[in-house]
PDB file of N, CA and C in Angstrom:
ATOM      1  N   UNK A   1     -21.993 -69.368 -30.164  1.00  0.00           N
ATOM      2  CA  UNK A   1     -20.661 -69.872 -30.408  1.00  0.00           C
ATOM      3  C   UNK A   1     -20.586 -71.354 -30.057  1.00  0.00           C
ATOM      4  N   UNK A   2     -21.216 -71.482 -28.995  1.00  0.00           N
ATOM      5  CA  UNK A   2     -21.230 -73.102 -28.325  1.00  0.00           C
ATOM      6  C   UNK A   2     -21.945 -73.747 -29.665  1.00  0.00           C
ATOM      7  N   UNK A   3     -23.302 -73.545 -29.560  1.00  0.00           N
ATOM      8  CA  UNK A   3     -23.709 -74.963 -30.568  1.00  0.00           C
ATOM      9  C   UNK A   3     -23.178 -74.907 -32.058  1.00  0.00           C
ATOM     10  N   UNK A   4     -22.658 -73.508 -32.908  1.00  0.00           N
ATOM     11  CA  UNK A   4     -21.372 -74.151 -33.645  1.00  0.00           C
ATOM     12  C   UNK A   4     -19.857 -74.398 -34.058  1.00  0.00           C
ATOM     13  N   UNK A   5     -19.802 -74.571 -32.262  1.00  0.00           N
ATOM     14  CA  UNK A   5     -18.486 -74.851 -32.466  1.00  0.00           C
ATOM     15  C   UNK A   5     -17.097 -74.297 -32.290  1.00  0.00           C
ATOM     16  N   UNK A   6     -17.899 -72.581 -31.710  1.00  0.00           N
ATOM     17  CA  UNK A   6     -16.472 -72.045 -32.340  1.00  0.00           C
ATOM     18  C   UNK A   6     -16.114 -71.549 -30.703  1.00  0.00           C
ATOM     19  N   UNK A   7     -15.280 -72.897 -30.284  1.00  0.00           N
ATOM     20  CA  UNK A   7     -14.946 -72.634 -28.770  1.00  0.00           C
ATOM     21  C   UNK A   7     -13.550 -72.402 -29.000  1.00  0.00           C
ATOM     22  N   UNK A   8     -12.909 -72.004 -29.944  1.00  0.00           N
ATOM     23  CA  UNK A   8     -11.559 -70.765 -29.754  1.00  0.00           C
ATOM     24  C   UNK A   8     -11.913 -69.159 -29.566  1.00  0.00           C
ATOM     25  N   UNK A   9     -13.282 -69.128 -30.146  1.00  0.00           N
ATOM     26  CA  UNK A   9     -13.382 -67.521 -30.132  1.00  0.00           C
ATOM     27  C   UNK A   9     -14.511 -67.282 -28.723  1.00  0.00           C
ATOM     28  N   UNK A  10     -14.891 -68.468 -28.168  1.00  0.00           N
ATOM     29  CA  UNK A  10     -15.633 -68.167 -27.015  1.00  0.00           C
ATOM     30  C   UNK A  10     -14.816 -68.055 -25.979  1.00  0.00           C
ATOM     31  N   UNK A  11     -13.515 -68.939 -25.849  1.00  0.00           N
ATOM     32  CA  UNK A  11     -12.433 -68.378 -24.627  1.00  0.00           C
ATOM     33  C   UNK A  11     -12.025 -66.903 -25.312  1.00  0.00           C
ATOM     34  N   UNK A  12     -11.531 -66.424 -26.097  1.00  0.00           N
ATOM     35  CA  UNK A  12     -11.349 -64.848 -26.333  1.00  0.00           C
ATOM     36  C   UNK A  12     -12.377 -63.702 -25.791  1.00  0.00           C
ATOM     37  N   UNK A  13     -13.449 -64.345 -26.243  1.00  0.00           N
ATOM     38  CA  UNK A  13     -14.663 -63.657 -25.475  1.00  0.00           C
ATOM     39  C   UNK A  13     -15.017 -63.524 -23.975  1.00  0.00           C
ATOM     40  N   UNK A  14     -15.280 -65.030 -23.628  1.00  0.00           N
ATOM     41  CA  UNK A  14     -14.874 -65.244 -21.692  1.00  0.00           C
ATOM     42  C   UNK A  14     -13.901 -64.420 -21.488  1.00  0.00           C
ATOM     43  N   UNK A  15     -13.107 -64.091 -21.944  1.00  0.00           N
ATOM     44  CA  UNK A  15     -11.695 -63.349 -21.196  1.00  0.00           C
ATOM     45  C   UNK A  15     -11.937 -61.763 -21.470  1.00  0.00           C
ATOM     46  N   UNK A  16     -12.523 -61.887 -22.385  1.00  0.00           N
ATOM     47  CA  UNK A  16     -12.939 -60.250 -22.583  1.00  0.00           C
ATOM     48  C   UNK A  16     -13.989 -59.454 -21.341  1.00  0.00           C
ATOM     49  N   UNK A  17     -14.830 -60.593 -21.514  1.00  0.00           N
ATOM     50  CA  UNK A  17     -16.090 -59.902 -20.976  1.00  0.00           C
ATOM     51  C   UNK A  17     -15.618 -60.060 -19.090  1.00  0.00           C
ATOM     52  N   UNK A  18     -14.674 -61.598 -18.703  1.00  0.00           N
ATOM     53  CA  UNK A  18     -13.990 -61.174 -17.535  1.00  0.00           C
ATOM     54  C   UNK A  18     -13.423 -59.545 -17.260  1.00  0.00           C
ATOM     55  N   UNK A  19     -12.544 -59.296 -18.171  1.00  0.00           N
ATOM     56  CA  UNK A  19     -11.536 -58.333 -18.523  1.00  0.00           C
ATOM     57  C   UNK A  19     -12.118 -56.956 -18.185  1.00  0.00           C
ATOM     58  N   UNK A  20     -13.564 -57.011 -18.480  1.00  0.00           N
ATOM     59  CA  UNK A  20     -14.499 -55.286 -18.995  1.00  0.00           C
ATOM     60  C   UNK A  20     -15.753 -55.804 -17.749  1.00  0.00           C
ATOM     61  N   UNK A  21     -15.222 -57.120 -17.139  1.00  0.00           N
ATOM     62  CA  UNK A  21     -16.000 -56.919 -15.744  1.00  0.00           C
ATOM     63  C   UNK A  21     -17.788 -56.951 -16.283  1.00  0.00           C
ATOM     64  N   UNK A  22     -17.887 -57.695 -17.198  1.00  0.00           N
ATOM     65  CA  UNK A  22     -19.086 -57.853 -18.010  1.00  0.00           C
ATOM     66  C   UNK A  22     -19.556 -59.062 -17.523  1.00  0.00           C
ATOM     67  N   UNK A  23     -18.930 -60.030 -16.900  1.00  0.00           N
ATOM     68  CA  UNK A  23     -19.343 -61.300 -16.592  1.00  0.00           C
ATOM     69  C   UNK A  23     -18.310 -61.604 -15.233  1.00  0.00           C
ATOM     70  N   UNK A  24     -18.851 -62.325 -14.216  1.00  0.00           N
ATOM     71  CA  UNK A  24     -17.943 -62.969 -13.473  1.00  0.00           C
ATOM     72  C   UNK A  24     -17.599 -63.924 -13.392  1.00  0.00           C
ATOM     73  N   UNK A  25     -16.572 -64.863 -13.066  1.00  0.00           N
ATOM     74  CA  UNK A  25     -16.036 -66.285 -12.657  1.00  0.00           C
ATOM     75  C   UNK A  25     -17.568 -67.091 -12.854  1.00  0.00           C
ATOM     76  N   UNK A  26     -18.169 -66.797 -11.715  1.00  0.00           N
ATOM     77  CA  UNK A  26     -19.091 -67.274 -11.197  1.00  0.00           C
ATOM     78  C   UNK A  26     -20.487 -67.541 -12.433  1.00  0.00           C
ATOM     79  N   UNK A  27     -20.548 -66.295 -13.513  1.00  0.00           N
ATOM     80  CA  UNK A  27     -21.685 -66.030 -14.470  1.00  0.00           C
ATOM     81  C   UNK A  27     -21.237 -67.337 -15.374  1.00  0.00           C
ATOM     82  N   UNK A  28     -19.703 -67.524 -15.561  1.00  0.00           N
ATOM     83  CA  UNK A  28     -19.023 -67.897 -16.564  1.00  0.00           C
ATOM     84  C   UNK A  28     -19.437 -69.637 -16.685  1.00  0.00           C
ATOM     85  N   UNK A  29     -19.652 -70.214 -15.095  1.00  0.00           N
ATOM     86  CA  UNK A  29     -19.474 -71.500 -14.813  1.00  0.00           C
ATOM     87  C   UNK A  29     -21.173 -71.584 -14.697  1.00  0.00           C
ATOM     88  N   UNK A  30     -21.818 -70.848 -14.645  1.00  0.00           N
ATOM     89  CA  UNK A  30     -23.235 -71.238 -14.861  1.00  0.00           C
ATOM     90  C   UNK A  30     -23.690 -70.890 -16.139  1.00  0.00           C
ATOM     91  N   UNK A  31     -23.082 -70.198 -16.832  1.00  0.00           N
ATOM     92  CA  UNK A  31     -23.784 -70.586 -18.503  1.00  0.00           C
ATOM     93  C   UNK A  31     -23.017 -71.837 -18.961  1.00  0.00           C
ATOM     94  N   UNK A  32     -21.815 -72.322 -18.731  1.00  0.00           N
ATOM     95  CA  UNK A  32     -21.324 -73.767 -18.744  1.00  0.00           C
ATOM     96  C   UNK A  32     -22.381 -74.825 -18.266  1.00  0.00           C
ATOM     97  N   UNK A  33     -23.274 -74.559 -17.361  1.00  0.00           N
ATOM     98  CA  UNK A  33     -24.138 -75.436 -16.857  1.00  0.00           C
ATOM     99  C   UNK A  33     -24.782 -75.383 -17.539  1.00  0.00           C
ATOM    100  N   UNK A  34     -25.825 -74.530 -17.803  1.00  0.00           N
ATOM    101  CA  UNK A  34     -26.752 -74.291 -19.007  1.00  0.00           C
ATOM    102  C   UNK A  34     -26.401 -74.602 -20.164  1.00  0.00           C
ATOM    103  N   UNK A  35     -25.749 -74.759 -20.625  1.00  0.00           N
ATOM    104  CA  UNK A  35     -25.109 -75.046 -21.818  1.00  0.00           C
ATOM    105  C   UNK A  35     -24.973 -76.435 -21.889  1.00  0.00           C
ATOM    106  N   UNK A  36     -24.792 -77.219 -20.765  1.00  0.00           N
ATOM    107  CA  UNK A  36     -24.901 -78.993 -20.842  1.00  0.00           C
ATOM    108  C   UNK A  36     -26.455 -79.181 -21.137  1.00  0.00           C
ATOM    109  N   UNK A  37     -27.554 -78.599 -20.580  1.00  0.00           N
ATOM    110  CA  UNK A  37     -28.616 -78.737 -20.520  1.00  0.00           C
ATOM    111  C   UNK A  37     -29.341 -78.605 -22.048  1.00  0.00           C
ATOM    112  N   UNK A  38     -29.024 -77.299 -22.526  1.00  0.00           N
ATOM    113  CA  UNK A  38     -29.503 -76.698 -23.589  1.00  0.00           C
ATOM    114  C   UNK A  38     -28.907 -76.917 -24.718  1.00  0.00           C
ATOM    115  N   UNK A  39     -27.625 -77.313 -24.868  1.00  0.00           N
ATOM    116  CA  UNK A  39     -26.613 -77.553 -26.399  1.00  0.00           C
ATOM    117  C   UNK A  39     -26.422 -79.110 -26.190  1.00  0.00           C
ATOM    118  N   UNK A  40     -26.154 -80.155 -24.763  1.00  0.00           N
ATOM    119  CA  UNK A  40     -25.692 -80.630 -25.184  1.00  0.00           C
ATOM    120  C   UNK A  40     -24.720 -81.167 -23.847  1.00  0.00           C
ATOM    121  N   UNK A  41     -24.638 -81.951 -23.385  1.00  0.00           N
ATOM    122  CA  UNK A  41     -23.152 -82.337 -22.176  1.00  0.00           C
ATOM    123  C   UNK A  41     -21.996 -82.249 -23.201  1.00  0.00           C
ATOM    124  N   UNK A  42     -21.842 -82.917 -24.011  1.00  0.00           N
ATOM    125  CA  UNK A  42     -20.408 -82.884 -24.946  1.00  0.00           C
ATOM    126  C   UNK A  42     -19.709 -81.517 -24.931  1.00  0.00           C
ATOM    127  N   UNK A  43     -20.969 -80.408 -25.151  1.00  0.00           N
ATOM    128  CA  UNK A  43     -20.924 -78.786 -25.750  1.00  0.00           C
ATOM    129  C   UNK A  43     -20.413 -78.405 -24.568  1.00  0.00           C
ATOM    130  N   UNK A  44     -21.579 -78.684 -23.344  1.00  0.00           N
ATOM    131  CA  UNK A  44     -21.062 -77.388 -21.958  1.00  0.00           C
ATOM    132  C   UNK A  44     -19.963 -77.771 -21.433  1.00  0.00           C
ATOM    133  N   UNK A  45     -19.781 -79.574 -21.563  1.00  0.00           N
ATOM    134  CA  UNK A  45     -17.954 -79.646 -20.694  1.00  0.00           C
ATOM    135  C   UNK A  45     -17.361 -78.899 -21.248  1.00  0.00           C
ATOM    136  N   UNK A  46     -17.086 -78.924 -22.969  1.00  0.00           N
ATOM    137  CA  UNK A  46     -15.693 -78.110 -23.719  1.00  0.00           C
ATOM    138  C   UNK A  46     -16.198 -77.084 -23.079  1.00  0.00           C
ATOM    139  N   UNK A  47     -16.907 -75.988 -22.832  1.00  0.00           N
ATOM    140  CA  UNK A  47     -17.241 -74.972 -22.685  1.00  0.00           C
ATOM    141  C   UNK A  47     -16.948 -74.593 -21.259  1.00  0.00           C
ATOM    142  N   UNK A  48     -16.901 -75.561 -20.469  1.00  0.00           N
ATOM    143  CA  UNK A  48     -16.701 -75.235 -19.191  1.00  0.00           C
ATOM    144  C   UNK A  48     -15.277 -75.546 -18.761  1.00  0.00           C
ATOM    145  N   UNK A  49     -14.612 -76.353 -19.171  1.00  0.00           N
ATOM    146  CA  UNK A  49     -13.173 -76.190 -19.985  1.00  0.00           C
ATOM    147  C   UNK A  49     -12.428 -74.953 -20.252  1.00  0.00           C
ATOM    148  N   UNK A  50     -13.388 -74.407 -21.451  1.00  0.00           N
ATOM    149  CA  UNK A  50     -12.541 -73.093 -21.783  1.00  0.00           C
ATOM    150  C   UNK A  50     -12.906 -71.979 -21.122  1.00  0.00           C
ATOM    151  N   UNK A  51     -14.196 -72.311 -20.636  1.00  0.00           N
ATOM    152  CA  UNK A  51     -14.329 -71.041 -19.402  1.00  0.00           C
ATOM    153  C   UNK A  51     -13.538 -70.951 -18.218  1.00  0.00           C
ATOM    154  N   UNK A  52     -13.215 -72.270 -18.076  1.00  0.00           N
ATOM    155  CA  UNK A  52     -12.163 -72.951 -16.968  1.00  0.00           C
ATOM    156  C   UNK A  52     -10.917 -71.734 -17.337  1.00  0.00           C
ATOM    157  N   UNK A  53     -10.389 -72.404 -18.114  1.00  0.00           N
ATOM    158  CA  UNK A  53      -8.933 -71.728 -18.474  1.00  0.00           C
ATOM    159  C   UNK A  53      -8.836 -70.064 -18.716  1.00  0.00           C
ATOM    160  N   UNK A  54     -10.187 -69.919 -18.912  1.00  0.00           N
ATOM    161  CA  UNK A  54     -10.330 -67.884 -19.158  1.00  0.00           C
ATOM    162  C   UNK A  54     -10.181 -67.532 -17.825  1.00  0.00           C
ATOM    163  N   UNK A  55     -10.998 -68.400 -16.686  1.00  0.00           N
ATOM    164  CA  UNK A  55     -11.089 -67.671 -15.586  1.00  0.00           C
ATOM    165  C   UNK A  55      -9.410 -67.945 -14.817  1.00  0.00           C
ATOM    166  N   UNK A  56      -8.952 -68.427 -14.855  1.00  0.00           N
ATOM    167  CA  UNK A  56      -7.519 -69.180 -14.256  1.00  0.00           C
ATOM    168  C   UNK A  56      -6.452 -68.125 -15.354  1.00  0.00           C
ATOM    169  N   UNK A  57      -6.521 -67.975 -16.359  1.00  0.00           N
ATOM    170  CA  UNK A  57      -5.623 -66.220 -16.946  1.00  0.00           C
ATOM    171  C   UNK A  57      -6.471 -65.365 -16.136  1.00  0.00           C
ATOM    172  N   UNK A  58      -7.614 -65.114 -16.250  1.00  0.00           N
ATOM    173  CA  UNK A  58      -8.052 -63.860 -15.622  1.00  0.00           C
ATOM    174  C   UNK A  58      -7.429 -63.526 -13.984  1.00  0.00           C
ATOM    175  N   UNK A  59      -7.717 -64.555 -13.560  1.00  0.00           N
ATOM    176  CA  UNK A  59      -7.391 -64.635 -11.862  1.00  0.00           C
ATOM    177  C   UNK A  59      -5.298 -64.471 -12.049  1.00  0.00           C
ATOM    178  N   UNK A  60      -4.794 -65.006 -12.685  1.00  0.00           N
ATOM    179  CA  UNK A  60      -3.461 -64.640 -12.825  1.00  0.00           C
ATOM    180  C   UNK A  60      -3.285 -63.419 -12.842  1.00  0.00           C
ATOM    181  N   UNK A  61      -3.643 -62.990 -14.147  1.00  0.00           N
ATOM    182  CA  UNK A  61      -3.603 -61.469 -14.366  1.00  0.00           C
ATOM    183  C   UNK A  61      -3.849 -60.183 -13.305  1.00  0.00           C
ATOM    184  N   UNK A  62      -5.000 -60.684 -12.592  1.00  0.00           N
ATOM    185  CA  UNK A  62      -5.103 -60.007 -11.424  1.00  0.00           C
ATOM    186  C   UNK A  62      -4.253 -60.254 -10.399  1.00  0.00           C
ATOM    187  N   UNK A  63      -3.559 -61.122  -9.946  1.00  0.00           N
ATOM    188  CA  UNK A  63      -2.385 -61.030  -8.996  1.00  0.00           C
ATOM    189  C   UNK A  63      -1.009 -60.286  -9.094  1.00  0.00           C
ATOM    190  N   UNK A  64      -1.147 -60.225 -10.614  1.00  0.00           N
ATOM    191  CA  UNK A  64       0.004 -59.223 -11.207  1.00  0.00           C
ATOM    192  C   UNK A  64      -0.413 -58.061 -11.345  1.00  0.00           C
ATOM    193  N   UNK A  65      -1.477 -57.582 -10.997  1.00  0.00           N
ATOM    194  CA  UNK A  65      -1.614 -55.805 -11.047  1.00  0.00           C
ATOM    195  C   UNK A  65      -1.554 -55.470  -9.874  1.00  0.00           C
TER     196      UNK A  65
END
């Protein structure tokens, strides 16, 4: 999704795989790292960005259950 581009459907995904407990906070901000390395710095900031904002709904969401 990162190298083409399609970082609207990768925050849907981050939030999913938060959601089904498939990935953690923590998994989320180190494939963001990897992702500067391997795609690109331009690629892993947006990416760590929108992983940013998946994990910050996710962590909301959980204060409300």
């Amino acid at each position: 999704m990162a190298g083409n581009g399609h970082v609207d459907v990768a925050e849907i995904q981050a939030g999913a795989a938060l959601g089904k407990e498939e990935l953690t906070p923590e998994q989320l901000e180190e494939i963001a790292l990897f992702l500067c390395y391997y795609a690109g710095w331009p690629v892993g900031t947006k990416m760590n960005t929108v992983f940013g904002t998946a994990i910050k709904n996710w962590r909301k969401a959980q204060k409300q259950d």
